[in-house]
N, C-alpha and C. Protein backbone atom coordinates (compact mmCIF):
# COMPACT_ATOMS: atom_id res chain seq x y z
N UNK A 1 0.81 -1.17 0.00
CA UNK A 1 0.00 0.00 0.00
C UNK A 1 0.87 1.25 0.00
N UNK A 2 1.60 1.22 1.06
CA UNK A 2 3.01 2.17 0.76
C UNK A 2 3.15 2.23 -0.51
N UNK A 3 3.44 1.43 -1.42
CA UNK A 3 4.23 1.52 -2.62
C UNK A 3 3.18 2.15 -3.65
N UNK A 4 1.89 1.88 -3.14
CA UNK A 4 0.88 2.62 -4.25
C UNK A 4 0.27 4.13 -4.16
N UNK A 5 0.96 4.55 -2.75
CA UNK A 5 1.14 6.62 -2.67
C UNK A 5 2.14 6.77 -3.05
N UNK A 6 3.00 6.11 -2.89
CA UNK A 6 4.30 6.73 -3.76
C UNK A 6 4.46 6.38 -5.28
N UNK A 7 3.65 5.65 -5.74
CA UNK A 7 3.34 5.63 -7.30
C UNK A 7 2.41 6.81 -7.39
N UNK A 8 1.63 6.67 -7.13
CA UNK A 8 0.58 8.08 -7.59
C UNK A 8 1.43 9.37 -7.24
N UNK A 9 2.18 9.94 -6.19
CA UNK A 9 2.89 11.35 -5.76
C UNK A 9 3.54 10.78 -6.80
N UNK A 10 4.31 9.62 -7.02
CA UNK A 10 5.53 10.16 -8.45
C UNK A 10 4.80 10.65 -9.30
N UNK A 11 3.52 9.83 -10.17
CA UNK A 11 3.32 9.90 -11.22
C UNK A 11 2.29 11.85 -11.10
N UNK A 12 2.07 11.78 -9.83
CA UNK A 12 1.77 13.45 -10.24
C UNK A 12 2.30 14.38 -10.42
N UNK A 13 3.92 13.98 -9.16
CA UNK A 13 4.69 14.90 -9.40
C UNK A 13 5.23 14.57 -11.15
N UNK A 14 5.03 14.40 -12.10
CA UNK A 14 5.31 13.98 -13.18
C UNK A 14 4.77 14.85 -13.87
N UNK A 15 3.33 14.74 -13.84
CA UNK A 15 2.17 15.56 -13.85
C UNK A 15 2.66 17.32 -14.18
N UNK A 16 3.03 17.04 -12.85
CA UNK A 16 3.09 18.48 -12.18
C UNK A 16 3.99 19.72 -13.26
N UNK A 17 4.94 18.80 -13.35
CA UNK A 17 6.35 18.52 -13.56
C UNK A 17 5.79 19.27 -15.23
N UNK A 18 5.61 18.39 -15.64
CA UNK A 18 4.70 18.49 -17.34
C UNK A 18 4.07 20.13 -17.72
N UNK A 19 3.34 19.66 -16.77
CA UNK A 19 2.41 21.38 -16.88
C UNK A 19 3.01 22.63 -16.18
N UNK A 20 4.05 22.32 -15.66
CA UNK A 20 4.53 23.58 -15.03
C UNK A 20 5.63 23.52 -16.38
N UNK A 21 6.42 22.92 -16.97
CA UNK A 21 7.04 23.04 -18.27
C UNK A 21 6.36 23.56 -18.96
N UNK A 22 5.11 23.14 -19.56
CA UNK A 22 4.50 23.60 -20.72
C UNK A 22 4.22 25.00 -20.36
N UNK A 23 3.54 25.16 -19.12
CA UNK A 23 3.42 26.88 -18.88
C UNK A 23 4.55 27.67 -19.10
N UNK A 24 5.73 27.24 -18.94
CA UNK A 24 6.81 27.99 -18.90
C UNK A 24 7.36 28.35 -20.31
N UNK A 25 7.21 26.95 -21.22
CA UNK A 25 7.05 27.15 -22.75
C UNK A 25 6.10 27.83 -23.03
N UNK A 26 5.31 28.09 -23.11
CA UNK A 26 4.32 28.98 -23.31
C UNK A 26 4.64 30.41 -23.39
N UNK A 27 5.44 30.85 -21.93
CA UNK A 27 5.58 32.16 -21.24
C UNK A 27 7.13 32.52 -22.53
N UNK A 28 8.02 32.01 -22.74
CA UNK A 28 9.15 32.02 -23.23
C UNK A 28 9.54 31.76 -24.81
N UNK A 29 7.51 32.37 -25.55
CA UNK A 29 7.80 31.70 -26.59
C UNK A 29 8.21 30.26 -27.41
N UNK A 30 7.62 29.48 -26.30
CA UNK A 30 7.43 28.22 -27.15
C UNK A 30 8.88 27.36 -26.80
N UNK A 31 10.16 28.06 -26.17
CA UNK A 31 11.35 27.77 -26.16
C UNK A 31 11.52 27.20 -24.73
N UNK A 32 11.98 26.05 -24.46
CA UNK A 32 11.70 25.08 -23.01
C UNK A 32 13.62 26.19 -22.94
N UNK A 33 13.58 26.40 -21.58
CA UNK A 33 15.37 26.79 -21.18
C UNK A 33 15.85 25.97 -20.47
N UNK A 34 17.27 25.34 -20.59
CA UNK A 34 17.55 24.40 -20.50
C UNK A 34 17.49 25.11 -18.80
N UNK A 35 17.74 23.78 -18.03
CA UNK A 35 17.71 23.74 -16.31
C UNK A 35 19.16 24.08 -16.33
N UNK A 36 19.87 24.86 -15.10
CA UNK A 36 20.88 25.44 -14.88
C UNK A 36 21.64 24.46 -14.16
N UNK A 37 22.90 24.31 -14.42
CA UNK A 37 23.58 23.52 -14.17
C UNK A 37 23.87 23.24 -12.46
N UNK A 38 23.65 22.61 -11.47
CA UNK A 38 23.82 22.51 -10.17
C UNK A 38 24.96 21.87 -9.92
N UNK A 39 25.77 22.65 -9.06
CA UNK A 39 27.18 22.94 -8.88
C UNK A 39 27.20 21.32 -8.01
N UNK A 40 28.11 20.19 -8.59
CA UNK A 40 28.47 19.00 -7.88
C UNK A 40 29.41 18.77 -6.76
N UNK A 41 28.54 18.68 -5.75
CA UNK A 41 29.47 19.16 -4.18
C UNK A 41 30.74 18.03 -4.07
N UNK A 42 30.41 17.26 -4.80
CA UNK A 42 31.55 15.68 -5.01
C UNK A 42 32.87 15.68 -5.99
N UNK A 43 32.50 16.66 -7.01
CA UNK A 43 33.73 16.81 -8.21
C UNK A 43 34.17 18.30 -7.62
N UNK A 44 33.65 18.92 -6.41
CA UNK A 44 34.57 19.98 -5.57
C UNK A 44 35.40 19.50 -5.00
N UNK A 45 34.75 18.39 -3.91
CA UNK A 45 35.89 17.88 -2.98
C UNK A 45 36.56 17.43 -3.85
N UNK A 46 36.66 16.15 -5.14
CA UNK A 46 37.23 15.58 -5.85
C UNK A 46 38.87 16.57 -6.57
N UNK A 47 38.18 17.71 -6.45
CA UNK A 47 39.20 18.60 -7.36
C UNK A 47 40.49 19.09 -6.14
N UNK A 48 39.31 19.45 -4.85
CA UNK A 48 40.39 19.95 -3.81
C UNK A 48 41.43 19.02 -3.55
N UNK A 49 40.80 17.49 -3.16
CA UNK A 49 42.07 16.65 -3.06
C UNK A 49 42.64 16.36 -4.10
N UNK A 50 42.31 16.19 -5.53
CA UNK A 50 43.54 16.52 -6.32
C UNK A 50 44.76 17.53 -5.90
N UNK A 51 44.13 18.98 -5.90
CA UNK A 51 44.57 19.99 -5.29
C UNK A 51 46.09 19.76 -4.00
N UNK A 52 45.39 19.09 -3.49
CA UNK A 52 46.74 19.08 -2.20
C UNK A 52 46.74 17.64 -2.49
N UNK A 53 46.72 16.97 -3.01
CA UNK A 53 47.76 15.91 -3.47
C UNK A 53 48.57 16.07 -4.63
N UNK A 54 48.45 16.99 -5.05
CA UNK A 54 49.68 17.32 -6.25
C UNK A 54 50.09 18.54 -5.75
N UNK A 55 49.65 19.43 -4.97
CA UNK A 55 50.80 20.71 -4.55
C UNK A 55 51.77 20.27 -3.84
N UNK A 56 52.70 19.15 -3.24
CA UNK A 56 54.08 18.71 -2.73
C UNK A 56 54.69 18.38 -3.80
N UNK A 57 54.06 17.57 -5.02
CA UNK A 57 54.67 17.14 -5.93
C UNK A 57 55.46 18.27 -7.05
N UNK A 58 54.12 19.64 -7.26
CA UNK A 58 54.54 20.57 -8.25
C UNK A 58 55.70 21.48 -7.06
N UNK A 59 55.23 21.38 -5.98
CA UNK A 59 56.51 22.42 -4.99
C UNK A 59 57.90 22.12 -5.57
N UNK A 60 57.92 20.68 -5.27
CA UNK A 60 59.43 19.57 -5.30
C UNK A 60 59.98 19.58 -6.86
N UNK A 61 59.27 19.79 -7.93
CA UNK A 61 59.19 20.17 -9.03
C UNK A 61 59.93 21.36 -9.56
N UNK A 62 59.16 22.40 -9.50
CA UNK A 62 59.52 23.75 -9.06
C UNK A 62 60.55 24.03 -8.03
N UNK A 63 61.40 23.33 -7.63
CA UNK A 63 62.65 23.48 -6.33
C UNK A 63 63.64 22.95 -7.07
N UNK A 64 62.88 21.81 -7.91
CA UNK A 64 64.18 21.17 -8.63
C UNK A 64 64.53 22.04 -9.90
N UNK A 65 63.08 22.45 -10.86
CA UNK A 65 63.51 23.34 -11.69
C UNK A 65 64.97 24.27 -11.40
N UNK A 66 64.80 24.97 -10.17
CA UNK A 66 64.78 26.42 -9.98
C UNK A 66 66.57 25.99 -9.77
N UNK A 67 67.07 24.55 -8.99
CA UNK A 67 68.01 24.64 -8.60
C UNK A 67 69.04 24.53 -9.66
N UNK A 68 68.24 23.51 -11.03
CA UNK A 68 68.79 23.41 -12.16
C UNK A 68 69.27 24.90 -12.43
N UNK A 69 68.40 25.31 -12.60
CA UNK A 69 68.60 26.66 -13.14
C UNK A 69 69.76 27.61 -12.61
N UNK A 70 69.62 27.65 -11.51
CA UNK A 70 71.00 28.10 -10.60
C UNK A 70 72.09 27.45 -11.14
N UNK A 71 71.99 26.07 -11.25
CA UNK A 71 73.39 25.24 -11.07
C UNK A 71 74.19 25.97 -12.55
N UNK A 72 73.28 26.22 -13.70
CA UNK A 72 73.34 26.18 -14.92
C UNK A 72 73.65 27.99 -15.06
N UNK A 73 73.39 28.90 -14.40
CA UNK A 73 74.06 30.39 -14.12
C UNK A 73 74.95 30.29 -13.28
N UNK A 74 75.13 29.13 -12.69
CA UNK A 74 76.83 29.55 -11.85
C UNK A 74 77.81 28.71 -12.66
N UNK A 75 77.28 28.01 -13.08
CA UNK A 75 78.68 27.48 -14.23
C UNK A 75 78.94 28.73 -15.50
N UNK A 76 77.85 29.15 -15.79
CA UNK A 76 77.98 30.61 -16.43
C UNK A 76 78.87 31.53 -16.40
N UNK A 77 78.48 31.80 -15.34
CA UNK A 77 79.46 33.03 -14.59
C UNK A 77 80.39 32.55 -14.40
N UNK A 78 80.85 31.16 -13.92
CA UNK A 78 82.28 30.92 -13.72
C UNK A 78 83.02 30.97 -14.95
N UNK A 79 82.39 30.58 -16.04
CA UNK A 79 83.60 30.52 -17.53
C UNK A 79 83.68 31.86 -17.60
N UNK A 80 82.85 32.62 -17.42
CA UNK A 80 83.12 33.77 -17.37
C UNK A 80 83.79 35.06 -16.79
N UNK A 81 83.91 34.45 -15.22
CA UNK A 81 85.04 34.83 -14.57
C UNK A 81 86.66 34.35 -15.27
N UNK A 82 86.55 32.77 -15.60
CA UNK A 82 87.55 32.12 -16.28
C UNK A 82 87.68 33.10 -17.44
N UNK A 83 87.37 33.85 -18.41
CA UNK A 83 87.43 34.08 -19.72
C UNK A 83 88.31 35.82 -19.00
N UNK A 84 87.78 36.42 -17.87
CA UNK A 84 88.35 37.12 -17.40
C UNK A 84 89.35 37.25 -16.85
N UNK A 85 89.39 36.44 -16.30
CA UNK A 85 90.80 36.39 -15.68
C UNK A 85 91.86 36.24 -16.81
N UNK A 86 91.77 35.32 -17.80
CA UNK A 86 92.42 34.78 -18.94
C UNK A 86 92.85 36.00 -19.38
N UNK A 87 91.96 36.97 -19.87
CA UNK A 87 92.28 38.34 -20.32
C UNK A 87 92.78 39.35 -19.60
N UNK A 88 92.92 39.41 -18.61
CA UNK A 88 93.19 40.42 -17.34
C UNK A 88 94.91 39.41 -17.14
N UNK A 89 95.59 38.71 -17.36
CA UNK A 89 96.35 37.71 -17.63
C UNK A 89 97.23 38.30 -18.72
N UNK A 90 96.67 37.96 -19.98
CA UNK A 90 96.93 38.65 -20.76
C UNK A 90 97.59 39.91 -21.51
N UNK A 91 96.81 40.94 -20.42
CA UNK A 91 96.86 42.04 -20.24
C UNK A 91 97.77 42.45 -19.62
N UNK A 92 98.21 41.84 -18.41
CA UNK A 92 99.00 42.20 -17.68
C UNK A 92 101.09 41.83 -18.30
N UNK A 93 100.23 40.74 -19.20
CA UNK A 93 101.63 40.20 -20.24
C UNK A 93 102.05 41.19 -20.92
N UNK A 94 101.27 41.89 -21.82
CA UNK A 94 101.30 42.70 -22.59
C UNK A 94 102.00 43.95 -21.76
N UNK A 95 101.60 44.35 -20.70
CA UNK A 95 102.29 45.47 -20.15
C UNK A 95 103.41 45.46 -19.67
N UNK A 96 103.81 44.43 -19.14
CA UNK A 96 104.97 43.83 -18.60
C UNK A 96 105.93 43.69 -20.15
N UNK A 97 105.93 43.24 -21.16
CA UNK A 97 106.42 43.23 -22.33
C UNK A 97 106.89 44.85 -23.08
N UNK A 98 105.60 45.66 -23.15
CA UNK A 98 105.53 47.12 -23.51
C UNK A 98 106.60 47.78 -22.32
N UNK A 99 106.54 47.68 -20.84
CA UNK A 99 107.62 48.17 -19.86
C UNK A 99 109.41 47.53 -20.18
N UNK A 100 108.72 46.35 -20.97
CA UNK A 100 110.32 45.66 -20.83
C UNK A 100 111.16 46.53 -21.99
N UNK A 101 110.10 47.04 -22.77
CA UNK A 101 110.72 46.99 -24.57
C UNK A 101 111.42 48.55 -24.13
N UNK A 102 110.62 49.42 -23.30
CA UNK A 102 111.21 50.70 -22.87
C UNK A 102 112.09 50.61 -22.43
N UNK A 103 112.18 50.17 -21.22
CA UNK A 103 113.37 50.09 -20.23
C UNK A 103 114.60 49.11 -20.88
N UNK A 104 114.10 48.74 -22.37
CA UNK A 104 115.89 47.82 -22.96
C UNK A 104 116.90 49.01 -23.09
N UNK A 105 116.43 50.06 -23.49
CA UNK A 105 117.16 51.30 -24.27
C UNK A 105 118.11 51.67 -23.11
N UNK A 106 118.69 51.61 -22.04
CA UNK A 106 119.41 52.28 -21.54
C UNK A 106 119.35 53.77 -21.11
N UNK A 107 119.70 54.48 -20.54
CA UNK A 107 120.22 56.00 -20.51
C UNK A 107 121.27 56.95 -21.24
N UNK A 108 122.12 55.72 -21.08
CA UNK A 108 123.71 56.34 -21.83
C UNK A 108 123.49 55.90 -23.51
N UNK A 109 122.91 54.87 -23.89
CA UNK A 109 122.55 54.34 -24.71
C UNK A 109 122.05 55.80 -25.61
N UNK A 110 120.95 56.35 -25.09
CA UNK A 110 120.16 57.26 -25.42
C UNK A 110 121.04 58.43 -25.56
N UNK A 111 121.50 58.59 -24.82
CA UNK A 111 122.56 60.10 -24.81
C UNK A 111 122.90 59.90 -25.89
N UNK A 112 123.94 58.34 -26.38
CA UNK A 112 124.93 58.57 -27.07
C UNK A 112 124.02 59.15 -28.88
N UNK A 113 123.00 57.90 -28.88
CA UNK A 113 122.42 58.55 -30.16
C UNK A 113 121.77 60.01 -30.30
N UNK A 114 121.54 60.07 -29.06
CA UNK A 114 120.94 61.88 -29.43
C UNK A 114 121.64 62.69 -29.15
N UNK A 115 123.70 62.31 -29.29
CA UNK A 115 124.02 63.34 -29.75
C UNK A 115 125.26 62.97 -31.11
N UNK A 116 124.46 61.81 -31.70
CA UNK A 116 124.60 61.68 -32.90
C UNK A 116 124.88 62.42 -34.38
N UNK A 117 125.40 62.23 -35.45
CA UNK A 117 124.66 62.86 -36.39
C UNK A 117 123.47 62.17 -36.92
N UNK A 118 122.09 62.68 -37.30
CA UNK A 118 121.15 62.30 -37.56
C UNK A 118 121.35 60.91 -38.41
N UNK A 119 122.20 60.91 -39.67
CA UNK A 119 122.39 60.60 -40.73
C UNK A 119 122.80 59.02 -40.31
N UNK A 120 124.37 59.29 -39.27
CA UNK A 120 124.46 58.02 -39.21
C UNK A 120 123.88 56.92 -38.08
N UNK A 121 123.25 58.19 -36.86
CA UNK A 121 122.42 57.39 -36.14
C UNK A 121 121.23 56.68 -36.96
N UNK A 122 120.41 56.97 -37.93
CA UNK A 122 119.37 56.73 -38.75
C UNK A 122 119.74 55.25 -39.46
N UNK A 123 121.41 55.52 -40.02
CA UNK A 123 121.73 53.87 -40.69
C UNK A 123 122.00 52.91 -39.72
N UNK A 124 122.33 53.70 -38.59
CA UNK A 124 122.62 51.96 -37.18
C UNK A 124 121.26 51.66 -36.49
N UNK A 125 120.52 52.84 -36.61
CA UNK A 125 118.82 52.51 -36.02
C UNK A 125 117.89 51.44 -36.87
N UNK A 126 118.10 51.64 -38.72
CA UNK A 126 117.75 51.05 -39.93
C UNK A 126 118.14 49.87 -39.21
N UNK A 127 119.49 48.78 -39.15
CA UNK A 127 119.95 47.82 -38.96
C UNK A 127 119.70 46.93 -37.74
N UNK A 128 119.09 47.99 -36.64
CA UNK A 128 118.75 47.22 -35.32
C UNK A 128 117.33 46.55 -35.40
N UNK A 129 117.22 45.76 -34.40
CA UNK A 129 115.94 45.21 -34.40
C UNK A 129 114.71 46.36 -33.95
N UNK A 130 113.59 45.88 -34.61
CA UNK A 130 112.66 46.76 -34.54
C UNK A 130 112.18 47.44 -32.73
N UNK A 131 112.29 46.63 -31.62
CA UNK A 131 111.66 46.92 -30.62
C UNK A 131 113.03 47.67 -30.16
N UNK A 132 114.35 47.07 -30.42
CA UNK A 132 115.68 48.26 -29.22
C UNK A 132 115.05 49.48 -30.07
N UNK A 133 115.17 49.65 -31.49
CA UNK A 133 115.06 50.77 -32.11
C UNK A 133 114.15 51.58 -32.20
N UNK A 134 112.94 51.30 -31.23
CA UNK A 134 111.62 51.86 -30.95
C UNK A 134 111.83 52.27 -29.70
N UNK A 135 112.47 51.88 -28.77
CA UNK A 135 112.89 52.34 -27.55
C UNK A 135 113.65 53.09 -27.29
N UNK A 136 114.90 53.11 -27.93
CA UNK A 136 115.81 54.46 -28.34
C UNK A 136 114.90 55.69 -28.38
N UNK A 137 114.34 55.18 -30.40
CA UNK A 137 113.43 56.76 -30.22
C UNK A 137 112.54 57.22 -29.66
N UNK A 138 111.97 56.58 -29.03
CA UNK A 138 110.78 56.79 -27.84
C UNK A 138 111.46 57.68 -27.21
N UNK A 139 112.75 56.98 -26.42
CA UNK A 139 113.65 58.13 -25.38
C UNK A 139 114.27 59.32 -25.49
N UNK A 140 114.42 59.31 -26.61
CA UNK A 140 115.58 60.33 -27.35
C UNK A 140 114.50 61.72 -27.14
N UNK A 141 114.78 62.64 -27.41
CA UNK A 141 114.21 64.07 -27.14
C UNK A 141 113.53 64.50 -28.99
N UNK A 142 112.26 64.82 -29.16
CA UNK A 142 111.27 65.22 -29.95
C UNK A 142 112.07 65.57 -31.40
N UNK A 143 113.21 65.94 -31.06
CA UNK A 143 114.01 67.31 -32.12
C UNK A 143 115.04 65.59 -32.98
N UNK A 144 115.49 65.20 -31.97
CA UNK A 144 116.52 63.97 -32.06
C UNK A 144 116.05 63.10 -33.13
N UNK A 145 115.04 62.60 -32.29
CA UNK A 145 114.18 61.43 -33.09
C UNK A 145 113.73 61.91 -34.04
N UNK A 146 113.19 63.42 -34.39
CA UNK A 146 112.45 63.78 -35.68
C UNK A 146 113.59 63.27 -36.83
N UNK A 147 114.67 64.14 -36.58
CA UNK A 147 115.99 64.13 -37.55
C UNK A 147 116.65 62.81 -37.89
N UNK A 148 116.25 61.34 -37.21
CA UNK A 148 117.10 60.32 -37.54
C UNK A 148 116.04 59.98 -38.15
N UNK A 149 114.73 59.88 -37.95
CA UNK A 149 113.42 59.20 -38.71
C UNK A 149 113.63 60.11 -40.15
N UNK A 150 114.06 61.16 -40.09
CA UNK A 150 113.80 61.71 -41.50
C UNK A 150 114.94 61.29 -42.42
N UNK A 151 116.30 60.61 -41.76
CA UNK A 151 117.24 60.35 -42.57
C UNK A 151 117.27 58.53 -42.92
N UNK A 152 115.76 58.25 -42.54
CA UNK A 152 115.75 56.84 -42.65
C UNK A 152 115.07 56.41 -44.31
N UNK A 153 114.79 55.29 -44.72
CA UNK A 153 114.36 55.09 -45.61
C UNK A 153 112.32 55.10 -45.35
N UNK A 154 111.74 55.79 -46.10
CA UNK A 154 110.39 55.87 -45.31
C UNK A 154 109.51 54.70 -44.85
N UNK A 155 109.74 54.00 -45.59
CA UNK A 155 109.32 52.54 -45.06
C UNK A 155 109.15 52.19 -43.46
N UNK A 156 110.61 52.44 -43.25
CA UNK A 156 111.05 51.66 -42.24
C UNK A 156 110.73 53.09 -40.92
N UNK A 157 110.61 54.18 -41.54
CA UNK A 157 111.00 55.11 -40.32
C UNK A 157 109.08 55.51 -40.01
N UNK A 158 108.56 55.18 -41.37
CA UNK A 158 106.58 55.11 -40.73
C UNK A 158 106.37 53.66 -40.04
N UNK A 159 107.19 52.90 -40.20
CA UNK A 159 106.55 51.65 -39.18
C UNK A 159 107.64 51.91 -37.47
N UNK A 160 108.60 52.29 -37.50
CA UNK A 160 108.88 52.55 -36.50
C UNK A 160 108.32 53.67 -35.53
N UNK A 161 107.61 54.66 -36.45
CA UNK A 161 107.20 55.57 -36.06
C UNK A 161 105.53 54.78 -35.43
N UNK A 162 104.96 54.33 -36.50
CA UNK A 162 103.65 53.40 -36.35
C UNK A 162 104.16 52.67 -34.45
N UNK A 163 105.53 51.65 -34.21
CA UNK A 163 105.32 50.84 -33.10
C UNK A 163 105.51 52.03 -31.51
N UNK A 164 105.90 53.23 -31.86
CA UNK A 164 106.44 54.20 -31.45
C UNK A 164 105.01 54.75 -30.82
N UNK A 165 104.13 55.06 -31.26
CA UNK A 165 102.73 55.22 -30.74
C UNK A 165 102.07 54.18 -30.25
N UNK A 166 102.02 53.11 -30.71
CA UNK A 166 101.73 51.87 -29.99
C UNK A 166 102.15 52.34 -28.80
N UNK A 167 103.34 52.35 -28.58
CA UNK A 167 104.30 52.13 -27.01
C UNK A 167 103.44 53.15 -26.17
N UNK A 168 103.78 54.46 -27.00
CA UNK A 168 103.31 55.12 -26.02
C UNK A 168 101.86 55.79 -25.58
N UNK A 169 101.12 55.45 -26.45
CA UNK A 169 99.24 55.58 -26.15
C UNK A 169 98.98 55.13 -24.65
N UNK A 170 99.29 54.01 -24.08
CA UNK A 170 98.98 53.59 -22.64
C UNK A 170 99.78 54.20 -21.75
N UNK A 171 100.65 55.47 -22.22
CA UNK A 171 101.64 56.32 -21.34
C UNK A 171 100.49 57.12 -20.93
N UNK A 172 99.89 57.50 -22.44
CA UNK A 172 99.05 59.06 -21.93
C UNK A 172 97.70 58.69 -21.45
N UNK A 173 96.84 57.25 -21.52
CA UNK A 173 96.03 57.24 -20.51
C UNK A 173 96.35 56.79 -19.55
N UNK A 174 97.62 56.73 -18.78
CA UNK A 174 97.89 56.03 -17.57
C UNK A 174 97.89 57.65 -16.68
């Protein structure tokens, strides 16, 4: 008997159900609107514990990324300290070489050609190796050196003149 009120309440609420649709089609132009979606309290929780069962995993993830990443800018910077130093090395060769090539020339050395005659200091300067003979005229006094470079063959007295500025450019920004 139970089972035969709750057949009839279904089948009215059915009923019910029917004619409260059709009125509503009616009201809306003939167009039934679909029923609004009711928010599933089960695929919430479902999502939250996804949620914090994968946020340790993406943390540990993201820690490992990040350390890669570090590991991979400090090897960076180190070749790059390496590439510096290499050059700062370098550099310091080069100056040590440029100080040596000055200081070959002597003092008395220098006297003696700048008080030379131009002519034949110019043919024993021609015959020396290029760096004593850049160091000489480096030393020698403005007037000295003009007069043996001019009694040289031009070749030889624009490239000596050419290593002659070399030498001394890092004089005048020092």
């Amino acid at each position: 008997m139970v089972f035969a009120v709750s057949r009839r309440a279904a089948v009215g609420a059915i009923v019910l159900v029917g004619l409260l649709a059709g009125s509503a089609a009616a009201q809306n132009d003939g167009k039934p609107k679909p029923a609004a979606p009711q928010p599933d309290k089960s695929a919430e929780a479902g999502v939250s514990r996804y949620c914090a069962n994968v946020a340790p995993i993406a943390a540990e993830a993201r820690i490992a990324w990040e350390t890669r990443r570090l590991n991979e800018l400090d090897a960076q910077i180190k070749q790059r300290v390496a590439e510096l130093e290499k050059a700062e090395a370098e550099t310091r060769d080069w100056v040590s070489k440029r100080d040596a090539l000055l200081n070959s020339a002597s003092d008395d050395v220098v006297a003696i050609y700048g008080k030379m005659d131009p002519e034949a200091a110019a043919a024993q300067l021609a015959t020396m190796d290029e760096p004593i003979a850049v160091s000489i005229l480096h030393k020698l006094k403005v007037n000295a050196a003009s007069s043996i470079l001019d009694q040289m063959d031009a070749a030889r007295a624009a490239r000596l003149t050419s290593l002659i500025l070399a030498v001394a450019a890092p004089e005048k920004k020092s």
